[in-house]
N, C-alpha and C. Protein backbone atom coordinates (compact mmCIF):
# COMPACT_ATOMS: atom_id res chain seq x y z
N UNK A 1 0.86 -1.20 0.00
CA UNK A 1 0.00 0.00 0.00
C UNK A 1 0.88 1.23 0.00
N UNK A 2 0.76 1.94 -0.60
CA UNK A 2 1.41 3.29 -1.02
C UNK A 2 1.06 4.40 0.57
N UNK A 3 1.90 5.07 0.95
CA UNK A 3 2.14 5.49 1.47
C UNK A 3 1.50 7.17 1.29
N UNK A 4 1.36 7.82 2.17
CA UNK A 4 0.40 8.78 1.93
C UNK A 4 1.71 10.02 2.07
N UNK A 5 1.44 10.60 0.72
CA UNK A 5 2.50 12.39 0.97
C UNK A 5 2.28 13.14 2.16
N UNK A 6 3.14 13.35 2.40
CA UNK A 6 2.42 14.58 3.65
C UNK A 6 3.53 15.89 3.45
N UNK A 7 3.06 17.58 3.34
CA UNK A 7 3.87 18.06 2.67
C UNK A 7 3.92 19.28 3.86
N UNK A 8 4.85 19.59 4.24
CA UNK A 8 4.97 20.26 5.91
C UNK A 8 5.01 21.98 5.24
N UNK A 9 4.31 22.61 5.53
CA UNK A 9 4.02 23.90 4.84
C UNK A 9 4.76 25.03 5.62
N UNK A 10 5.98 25.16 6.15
CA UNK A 10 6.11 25.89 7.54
C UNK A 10 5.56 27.48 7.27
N UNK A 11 5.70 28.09 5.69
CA UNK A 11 5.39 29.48 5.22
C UNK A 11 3.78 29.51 5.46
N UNK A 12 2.95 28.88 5.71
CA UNK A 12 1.36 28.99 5.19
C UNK A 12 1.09 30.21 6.32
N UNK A 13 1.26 30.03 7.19
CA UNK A 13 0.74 31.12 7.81
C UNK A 13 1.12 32.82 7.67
N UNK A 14 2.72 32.79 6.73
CA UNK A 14 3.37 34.07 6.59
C UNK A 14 2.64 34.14 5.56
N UNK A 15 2.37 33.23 4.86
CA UNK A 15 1.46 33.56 3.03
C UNK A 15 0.01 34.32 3.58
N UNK A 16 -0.43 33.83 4.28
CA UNK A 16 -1.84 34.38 5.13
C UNK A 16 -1.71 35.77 5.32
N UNK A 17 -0.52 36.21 6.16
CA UNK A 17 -0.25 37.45 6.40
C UNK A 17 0.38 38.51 5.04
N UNK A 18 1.01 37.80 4.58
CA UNK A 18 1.37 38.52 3.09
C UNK A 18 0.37 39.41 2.34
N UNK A 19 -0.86 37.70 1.99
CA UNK A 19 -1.54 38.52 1.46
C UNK A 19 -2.84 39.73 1.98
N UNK A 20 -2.91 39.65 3.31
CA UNK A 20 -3.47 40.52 3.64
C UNK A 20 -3.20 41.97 3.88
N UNK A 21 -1.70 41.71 3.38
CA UNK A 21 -1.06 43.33 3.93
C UNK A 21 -0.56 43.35 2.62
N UNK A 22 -0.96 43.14 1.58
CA UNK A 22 -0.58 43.35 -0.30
C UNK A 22 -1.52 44.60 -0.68
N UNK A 23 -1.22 45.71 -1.06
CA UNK A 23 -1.32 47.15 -1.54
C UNK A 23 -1.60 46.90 -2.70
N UNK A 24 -1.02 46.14 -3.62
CA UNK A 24 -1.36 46.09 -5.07
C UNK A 24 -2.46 45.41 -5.52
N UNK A 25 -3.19 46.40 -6.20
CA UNK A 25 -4.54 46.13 -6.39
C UNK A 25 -4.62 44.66 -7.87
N UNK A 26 -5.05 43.38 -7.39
CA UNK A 26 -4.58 42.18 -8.68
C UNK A 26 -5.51 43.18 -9.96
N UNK A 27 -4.66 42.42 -10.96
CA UNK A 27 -5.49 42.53 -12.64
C UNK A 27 -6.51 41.67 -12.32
N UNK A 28 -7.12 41.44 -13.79
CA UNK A 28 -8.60 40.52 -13.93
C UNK A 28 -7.47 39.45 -14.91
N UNK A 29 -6.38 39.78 -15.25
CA UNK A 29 -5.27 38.69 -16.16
C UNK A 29 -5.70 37.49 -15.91
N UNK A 30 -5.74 36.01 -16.78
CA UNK A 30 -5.57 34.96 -15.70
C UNK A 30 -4.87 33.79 -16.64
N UNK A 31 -3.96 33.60 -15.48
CA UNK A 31 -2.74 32.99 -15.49
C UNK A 31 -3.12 31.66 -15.72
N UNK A 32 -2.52 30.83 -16.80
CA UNK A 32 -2.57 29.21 -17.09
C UNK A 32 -1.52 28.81 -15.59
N UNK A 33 -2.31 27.26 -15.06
CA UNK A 33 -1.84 27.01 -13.79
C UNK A 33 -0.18 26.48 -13.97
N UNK A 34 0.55 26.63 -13.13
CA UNK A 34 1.75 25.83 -13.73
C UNK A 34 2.10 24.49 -12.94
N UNK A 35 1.94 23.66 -13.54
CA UNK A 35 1.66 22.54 -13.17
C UNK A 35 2.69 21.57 -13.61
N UNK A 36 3.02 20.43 -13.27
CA UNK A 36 4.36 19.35 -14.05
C UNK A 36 3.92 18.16 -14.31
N UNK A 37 2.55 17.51 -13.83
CA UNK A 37 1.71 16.01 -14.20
C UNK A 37 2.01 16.08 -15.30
N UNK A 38 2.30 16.55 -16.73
CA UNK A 38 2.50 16.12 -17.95
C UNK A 38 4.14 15.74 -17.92
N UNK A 39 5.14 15.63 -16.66
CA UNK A 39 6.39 15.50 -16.58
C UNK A 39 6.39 13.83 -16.33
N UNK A 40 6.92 13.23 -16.45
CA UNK A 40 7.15 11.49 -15.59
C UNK A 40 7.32 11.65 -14.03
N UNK A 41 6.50 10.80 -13.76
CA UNK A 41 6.77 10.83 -12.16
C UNK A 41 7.95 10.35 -11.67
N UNK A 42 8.64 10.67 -10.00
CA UNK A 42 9.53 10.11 -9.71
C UNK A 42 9.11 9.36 -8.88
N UNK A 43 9.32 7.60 -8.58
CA UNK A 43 8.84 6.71 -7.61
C UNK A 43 9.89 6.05 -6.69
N UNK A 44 9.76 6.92 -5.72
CA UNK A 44 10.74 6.85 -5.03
C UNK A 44 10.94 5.97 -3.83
N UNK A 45 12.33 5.55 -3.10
CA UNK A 45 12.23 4.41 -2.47
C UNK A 45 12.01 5.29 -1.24
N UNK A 46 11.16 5.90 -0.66
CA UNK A 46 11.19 6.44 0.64
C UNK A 46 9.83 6.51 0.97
N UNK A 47 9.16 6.62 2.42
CA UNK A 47 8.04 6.23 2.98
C UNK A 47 7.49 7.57 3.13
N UNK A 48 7.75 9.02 2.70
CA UNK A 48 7.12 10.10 2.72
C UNK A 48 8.35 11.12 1.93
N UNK A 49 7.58 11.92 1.76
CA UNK A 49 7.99 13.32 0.94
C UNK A 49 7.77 14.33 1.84
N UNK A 50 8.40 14.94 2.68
CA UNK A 50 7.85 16.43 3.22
C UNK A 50 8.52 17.39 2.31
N UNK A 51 7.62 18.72 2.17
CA UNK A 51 8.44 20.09 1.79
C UNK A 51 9.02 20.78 2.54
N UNK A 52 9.49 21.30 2.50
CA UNK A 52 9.80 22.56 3.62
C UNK A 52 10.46 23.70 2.97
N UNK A 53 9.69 24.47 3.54
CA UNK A 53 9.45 25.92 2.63
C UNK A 53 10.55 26.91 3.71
N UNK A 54 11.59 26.49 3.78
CA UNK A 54 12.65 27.25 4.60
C UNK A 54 12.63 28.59 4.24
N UNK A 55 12.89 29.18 2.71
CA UNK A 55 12.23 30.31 2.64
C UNK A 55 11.60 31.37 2.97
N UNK A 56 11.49 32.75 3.74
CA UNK A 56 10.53 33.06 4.06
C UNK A 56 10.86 34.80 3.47
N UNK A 57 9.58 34.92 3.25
CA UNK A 57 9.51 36.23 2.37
C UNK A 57 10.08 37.39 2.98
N UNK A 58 11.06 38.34 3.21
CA UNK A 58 10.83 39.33 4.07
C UNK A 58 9.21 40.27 3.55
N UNK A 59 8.55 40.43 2.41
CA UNK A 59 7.54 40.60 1.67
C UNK A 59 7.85 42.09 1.93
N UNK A 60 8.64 42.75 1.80
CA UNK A 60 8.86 44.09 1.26
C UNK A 60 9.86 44.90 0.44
N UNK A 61 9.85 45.61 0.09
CA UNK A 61 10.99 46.10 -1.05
C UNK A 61 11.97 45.89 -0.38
N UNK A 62 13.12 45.70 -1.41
CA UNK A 62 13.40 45.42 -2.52
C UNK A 62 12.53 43.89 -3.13
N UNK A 63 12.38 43.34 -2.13
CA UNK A 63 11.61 41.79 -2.78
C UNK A 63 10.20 42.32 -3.51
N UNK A 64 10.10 41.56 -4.13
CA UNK A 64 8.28 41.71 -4.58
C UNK A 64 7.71 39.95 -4.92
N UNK A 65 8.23 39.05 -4.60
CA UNK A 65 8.16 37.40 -5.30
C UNK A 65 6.40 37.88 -4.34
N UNK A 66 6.23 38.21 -3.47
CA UNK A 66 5.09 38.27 -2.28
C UNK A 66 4.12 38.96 -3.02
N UNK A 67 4.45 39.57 -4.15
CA UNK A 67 2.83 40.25 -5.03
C UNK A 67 2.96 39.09 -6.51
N UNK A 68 3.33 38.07 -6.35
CA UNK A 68 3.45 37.67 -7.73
C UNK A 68 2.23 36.24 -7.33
N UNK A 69 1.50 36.44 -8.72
CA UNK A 69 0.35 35.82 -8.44
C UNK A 69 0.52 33.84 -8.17
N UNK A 70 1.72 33.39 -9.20
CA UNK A 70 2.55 32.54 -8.47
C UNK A 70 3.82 32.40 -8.18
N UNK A 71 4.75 32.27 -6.87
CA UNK A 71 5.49 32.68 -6.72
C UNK A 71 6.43 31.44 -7.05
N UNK A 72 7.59 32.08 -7.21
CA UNK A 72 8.81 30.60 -7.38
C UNK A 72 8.62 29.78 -6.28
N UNK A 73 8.63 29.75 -4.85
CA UNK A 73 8.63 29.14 -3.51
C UNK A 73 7.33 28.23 -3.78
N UNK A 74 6.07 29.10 -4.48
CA UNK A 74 4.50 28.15 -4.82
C UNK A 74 4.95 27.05 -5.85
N UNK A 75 5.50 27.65 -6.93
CA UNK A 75 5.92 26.61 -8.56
C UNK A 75 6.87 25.38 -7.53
N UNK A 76 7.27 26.21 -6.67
CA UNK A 76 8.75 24.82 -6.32
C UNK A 76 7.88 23.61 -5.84
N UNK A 77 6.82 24.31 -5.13
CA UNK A 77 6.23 23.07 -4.08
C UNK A 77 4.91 22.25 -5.07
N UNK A 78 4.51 22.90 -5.99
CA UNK A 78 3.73 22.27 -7.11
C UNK A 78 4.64 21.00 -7.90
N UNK A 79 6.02 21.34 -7.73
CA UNK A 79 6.49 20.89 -8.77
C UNK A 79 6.94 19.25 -7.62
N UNK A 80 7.03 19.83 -6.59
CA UNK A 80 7.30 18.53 -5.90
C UNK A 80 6.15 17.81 -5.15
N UNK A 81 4.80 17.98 -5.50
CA UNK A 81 4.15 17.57 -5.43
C UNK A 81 3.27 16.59 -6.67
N UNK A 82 3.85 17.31 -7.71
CA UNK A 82 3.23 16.56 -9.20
C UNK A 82 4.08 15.62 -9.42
N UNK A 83 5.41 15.67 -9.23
CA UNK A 83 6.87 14.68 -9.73
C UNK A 83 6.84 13.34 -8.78
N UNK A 84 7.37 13.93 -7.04
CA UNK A 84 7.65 12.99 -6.54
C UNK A 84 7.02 12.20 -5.60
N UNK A 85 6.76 10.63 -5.57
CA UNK A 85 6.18 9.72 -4.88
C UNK A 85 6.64 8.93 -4.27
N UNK A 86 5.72 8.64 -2.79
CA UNK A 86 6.55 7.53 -2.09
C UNK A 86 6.85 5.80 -2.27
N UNK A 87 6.96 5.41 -1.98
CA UNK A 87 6.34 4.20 -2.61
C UNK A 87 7.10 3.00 -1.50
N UNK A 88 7.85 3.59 -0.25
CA UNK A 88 8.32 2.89 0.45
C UNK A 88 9.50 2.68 1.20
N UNK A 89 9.92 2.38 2.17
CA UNK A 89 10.87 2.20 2.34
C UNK A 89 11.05 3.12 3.61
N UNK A 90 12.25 2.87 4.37
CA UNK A 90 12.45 3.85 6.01
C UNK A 90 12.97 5.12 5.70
N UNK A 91 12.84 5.82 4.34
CA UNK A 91 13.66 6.83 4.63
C UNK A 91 12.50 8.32 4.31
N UNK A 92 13.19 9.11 4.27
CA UNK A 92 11.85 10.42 4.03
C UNK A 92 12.51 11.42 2.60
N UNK A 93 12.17 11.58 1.82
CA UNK A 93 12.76 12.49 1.18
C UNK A 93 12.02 13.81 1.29
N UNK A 94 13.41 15.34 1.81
CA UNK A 94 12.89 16.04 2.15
C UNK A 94 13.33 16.97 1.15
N UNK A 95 11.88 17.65 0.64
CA UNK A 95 12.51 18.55 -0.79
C UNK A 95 12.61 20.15 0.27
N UNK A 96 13.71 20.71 0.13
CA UNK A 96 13.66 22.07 1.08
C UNK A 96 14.07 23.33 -0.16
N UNK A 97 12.83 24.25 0.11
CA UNK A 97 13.13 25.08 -0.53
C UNK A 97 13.72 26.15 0.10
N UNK A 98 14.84 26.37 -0.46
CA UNK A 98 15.88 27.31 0.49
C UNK A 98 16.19 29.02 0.03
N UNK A 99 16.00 29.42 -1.25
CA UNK A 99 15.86 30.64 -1.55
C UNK A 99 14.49 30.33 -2.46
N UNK A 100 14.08 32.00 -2.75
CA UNK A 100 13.01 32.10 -3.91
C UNK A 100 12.80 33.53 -3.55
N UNK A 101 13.83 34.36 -3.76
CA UNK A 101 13.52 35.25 -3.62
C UNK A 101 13.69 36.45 -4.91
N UNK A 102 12.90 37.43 -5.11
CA UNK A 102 12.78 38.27 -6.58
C UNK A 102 12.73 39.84 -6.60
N UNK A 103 14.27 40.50 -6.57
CA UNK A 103 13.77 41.54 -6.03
C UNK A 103 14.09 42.88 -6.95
N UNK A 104 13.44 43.94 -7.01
CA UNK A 104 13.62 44.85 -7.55
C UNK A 104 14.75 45.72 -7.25
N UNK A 105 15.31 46.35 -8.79
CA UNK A 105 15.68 47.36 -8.54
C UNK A 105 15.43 49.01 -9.40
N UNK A 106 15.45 49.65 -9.25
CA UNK A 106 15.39 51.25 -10.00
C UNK A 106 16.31 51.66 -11.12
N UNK A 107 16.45 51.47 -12.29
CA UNK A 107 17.75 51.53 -13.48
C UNK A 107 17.28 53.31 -13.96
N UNK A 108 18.71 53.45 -13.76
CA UNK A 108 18.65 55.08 -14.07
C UNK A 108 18.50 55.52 -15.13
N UNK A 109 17.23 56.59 -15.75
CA UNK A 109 16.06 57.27 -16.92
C UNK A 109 17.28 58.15 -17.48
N UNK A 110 17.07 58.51 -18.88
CA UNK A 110 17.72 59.34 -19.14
C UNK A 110 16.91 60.94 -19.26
N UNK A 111 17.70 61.61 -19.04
CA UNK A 111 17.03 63.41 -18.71
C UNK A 111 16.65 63.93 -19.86
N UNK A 112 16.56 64.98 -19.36
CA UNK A 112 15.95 66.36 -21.00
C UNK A 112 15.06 66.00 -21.65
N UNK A 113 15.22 66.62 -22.87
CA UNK A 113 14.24 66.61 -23.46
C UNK A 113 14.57 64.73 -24.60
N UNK A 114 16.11 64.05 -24.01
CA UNK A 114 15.41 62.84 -24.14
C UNK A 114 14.67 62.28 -23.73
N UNK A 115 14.68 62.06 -22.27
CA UNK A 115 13.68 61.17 -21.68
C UNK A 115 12.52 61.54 -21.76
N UNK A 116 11.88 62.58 -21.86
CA UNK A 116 10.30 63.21 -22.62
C UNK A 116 9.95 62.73 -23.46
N UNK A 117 10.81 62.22 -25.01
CA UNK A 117 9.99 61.30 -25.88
C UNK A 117 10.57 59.82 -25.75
N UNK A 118 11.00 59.26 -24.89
CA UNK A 118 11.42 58.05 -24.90
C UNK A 118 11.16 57.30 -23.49
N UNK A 119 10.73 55.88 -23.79
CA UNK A 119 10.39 55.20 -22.01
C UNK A 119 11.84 54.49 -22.30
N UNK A 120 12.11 54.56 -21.25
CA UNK A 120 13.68 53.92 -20.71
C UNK A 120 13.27 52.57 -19.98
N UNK A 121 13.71 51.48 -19.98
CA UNK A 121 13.82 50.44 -19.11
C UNK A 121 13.67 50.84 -17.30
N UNK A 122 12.34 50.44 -16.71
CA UNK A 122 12.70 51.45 -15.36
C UNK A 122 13.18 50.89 -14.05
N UNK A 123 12.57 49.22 -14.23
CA UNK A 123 13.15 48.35 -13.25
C UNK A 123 13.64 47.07 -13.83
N UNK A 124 14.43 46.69 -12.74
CA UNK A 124 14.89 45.07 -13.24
C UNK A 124 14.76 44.06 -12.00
N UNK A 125 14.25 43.13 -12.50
CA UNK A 125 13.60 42.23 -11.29
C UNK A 125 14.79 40.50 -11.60
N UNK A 126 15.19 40.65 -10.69
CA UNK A 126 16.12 39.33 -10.05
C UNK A 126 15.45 38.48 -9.57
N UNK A 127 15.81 37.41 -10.31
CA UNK A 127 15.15 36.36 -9.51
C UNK A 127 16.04 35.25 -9.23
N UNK A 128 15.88 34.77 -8.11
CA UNK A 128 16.44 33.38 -7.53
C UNK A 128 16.12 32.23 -6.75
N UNK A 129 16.39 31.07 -7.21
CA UNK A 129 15.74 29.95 -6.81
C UNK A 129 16.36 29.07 -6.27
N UNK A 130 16.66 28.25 -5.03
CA UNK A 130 17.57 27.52 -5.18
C UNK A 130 16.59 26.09 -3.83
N UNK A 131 16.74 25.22 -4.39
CA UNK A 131 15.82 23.73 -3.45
C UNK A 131 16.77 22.71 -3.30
N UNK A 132 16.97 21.94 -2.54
CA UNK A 132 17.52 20.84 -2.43
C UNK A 132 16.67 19.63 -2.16
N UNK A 133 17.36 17.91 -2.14
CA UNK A 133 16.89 17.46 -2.75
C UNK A 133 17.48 16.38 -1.50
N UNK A 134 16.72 16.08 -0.33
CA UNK A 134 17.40 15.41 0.68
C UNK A 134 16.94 14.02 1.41
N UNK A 135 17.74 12.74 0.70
CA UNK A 135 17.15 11.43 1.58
C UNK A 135 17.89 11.02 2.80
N UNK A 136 16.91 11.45 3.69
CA UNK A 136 17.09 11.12 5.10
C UNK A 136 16.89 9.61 5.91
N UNK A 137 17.40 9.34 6.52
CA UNK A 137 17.37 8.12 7.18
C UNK A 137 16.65 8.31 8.08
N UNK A 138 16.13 6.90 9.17
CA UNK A 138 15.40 7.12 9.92
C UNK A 138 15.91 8.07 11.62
N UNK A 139 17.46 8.18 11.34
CA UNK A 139 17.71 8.58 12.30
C UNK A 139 18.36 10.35 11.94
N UNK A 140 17.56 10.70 10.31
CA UNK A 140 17.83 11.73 10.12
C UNK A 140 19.54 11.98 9.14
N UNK A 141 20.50 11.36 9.38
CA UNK A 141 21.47 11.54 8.50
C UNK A 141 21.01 11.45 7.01
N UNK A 142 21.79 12.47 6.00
CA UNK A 142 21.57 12.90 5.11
C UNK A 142 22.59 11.49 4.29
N UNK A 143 21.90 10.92 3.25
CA UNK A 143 22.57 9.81 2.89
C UNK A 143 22.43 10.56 1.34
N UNK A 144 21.94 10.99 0.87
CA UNK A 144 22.30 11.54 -0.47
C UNK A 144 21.49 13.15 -0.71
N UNK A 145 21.80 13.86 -1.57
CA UNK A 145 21.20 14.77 -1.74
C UNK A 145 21.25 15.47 -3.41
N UNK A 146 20.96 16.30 -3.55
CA UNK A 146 21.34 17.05 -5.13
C UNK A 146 20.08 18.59 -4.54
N UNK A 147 21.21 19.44 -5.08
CA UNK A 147 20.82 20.97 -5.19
C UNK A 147 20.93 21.48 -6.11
N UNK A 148 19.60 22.39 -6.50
CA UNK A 148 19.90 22.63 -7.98
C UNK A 148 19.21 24.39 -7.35
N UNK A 149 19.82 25.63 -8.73
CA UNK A 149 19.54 26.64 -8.36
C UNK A 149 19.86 27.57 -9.74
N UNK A 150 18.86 27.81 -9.47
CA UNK A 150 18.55 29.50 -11.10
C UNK A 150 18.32 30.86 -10.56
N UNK A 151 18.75 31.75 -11.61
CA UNK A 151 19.10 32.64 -11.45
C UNK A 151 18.46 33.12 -12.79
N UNK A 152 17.56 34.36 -13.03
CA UNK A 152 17.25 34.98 -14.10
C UNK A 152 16.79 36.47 -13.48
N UNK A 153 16.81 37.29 -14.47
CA UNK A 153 16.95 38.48 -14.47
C UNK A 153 16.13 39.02 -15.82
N UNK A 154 15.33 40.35 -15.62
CA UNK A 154 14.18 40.78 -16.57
C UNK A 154 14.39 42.22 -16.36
N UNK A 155 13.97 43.24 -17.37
CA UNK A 155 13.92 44.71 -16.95
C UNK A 155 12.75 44.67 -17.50
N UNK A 156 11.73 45.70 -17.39
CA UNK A 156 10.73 46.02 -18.04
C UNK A 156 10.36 48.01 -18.02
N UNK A 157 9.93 48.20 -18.68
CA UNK A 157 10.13 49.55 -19.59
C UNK A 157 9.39 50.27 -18.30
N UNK A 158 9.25 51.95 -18.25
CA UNK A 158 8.77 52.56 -17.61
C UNK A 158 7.29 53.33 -17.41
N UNK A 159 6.79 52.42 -18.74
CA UNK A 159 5.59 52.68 -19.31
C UNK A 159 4.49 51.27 -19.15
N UNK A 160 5.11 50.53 -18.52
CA UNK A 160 4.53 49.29 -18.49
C UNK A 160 3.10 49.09 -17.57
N UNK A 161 2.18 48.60 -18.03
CA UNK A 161 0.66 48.61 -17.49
C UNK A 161 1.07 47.40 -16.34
N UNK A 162 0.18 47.35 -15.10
CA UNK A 162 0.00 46.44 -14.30
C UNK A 162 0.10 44.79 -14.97
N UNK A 163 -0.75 44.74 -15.61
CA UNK A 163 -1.11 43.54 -16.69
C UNK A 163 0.16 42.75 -17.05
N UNK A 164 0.76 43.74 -18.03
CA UNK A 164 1.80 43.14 -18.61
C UNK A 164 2.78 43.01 -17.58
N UNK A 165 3.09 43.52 -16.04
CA UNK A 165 4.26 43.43 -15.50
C UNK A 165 4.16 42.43 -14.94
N UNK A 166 2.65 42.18 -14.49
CA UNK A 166 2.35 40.92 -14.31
C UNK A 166 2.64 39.38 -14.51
N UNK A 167 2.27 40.01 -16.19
CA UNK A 167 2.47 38.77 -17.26
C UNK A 167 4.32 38.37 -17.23
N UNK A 168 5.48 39.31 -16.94
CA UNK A 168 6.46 39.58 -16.85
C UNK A 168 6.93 38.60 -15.84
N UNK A 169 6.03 38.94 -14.60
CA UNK A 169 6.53 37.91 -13.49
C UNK A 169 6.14 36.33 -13.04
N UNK A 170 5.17 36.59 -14.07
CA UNK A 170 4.91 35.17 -14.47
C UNK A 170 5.72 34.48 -15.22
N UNK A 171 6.03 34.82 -16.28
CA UNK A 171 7.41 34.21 -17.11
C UNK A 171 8.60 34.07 -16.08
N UNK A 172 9.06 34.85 -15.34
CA UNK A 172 10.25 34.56 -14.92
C UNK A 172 10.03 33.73 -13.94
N UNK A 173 9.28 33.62 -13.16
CA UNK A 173 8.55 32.04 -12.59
C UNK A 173 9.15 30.98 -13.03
N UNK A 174 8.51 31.03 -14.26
CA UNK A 174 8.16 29.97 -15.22
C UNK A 174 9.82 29.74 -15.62
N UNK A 175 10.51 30.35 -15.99
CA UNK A 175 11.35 30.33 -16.37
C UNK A 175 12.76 29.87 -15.42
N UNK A 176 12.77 30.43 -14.47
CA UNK A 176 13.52 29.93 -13.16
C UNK A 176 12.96 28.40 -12.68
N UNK A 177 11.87 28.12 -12.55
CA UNK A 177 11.43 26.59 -12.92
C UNK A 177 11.59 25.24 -13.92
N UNK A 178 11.70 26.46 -15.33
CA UNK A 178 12.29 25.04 -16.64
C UNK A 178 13.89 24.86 -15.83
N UNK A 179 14.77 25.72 -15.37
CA UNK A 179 16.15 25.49 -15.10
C UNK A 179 15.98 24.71 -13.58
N UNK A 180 15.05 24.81 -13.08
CA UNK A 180 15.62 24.25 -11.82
C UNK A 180 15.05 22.95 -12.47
N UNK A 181 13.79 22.49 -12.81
CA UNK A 181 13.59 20.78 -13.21
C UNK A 181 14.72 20.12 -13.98
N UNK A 182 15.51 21.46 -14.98
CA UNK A 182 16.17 20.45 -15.64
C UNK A 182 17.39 19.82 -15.05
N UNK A 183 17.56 20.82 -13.86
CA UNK A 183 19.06 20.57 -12.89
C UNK A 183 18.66 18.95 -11.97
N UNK A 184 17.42 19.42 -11.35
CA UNK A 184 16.69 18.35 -10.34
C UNK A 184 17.12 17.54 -11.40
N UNK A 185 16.62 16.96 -12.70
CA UNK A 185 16.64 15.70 -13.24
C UNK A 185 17.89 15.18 -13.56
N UNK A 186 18.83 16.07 -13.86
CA UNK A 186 20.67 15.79 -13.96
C UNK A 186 20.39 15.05 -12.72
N UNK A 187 20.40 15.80 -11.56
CA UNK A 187 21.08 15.52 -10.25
C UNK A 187 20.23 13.96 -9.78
N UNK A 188 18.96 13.93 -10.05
CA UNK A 188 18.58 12.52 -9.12
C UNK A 188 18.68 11.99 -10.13
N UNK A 189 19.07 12.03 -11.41
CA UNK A 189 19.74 10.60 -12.59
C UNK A 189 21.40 10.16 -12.13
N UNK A 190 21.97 11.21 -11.25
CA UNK A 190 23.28 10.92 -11.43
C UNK A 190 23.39 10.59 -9.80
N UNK A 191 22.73 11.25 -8.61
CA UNK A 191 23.08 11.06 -7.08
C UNK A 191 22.26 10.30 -6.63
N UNK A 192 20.68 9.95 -7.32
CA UNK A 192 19.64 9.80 -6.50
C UNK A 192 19.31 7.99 -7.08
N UNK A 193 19.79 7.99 -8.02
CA UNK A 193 19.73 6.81 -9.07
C UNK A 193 18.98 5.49 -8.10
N UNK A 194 19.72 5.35 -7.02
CA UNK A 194 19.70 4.00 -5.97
C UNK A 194 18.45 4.02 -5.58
N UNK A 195 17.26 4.98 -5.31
CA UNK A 195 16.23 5.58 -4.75
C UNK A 195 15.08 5.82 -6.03
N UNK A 196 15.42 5.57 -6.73
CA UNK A 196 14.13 5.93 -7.79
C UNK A 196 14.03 3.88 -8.06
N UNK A 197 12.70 4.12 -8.61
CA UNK A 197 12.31 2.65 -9.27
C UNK A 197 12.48 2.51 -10.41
């Protein structure tokens, strides 16, 4: 009998508070879910999966990942919830998400009577991701692991509507996610090998 996920949320209650103290009024935009069930599952030799969302937002400037409708820290834990399964065995694999943080900065406009007919690039938003990938024993020693971690970077113009900046931080989501699955799948083909079925 298959063993039941259980996925340890330690952020849920800062997400609670986040969004109640969020200023930015959402678009009506709506975002395709990002999801990985169309990926192969991983069936793994361990008797549970916890997450742990080590992570935690400071949720004010310079960061903004805390107004993004899904955040890298949300995609990470989707993604280890669609991929990996238990299927047995004494050990726990613990996926920990350890950064996900996205933060702004201010890129300097040009003056006169250039910057009057021209929008300049006005911010640039950093993003970073980084999860590890940890099978624990029953007495907790770390017997294998793999860490994988992205890094992308976006500017967007100074004229830019809510909508589209939106749509902006959705891609880089998305995008800091194709690099971290493709690292995860290097790493548990090459460290994790003993543990998959």
């Amino acid at each position: 009998m298959l063993s039941r996920r259980s996925f340890v949320l330690s952020g849920l209650a800062l997400g609670s508070a986040v969004l109640a103290g969020c200023k930015t009024a959402p678009s009506t935009y709506e975002y395709a879910e990002l999801t990985y069930t169309h990926l192969p599952p991983y069936n793994l030799l361990v008797r549970d999966v916890v997450v742990d969302q080590a992570y935690v937002s400071p949720a004010k400037s310079p960061n903004v990942e805390h107004l993004f409708d899904v955040s890298p820290a949300q995609a990470s834990e989707r993604w280890a919830r669609d991929r990996l399964y238990p299927q047995g065995n004494n050990n726990i694999l613990n996926f920990v998400i350890k950064n996900a943080a996205v933060t702004e900065s201010k890129l300097e406009q040009q003056k006169g009577l250039t910057g009057l007919f021209t929008y300049d690039q006005s911010e640039r938003y950093n993003g970073v991701l980084e999860v590890e990938l940890q099978i624990l024993s029953d007495q907790g020693f770390n017997e294998a692991s793999v860490i994988a971690k992205a890094e992308r970077s976006v500017t967007v113009a100074e004229n830019i509507k809510l909508r589209e900046r939106e749509k902006v931080w959705y891609k880089l989501t998305e995008d800091l996610m194709t690099e971290i699955d493709r690292q995860l799948q290097q790493g548990i083909a090459k460290h994790l090998s003993d543990y998959v079925l």
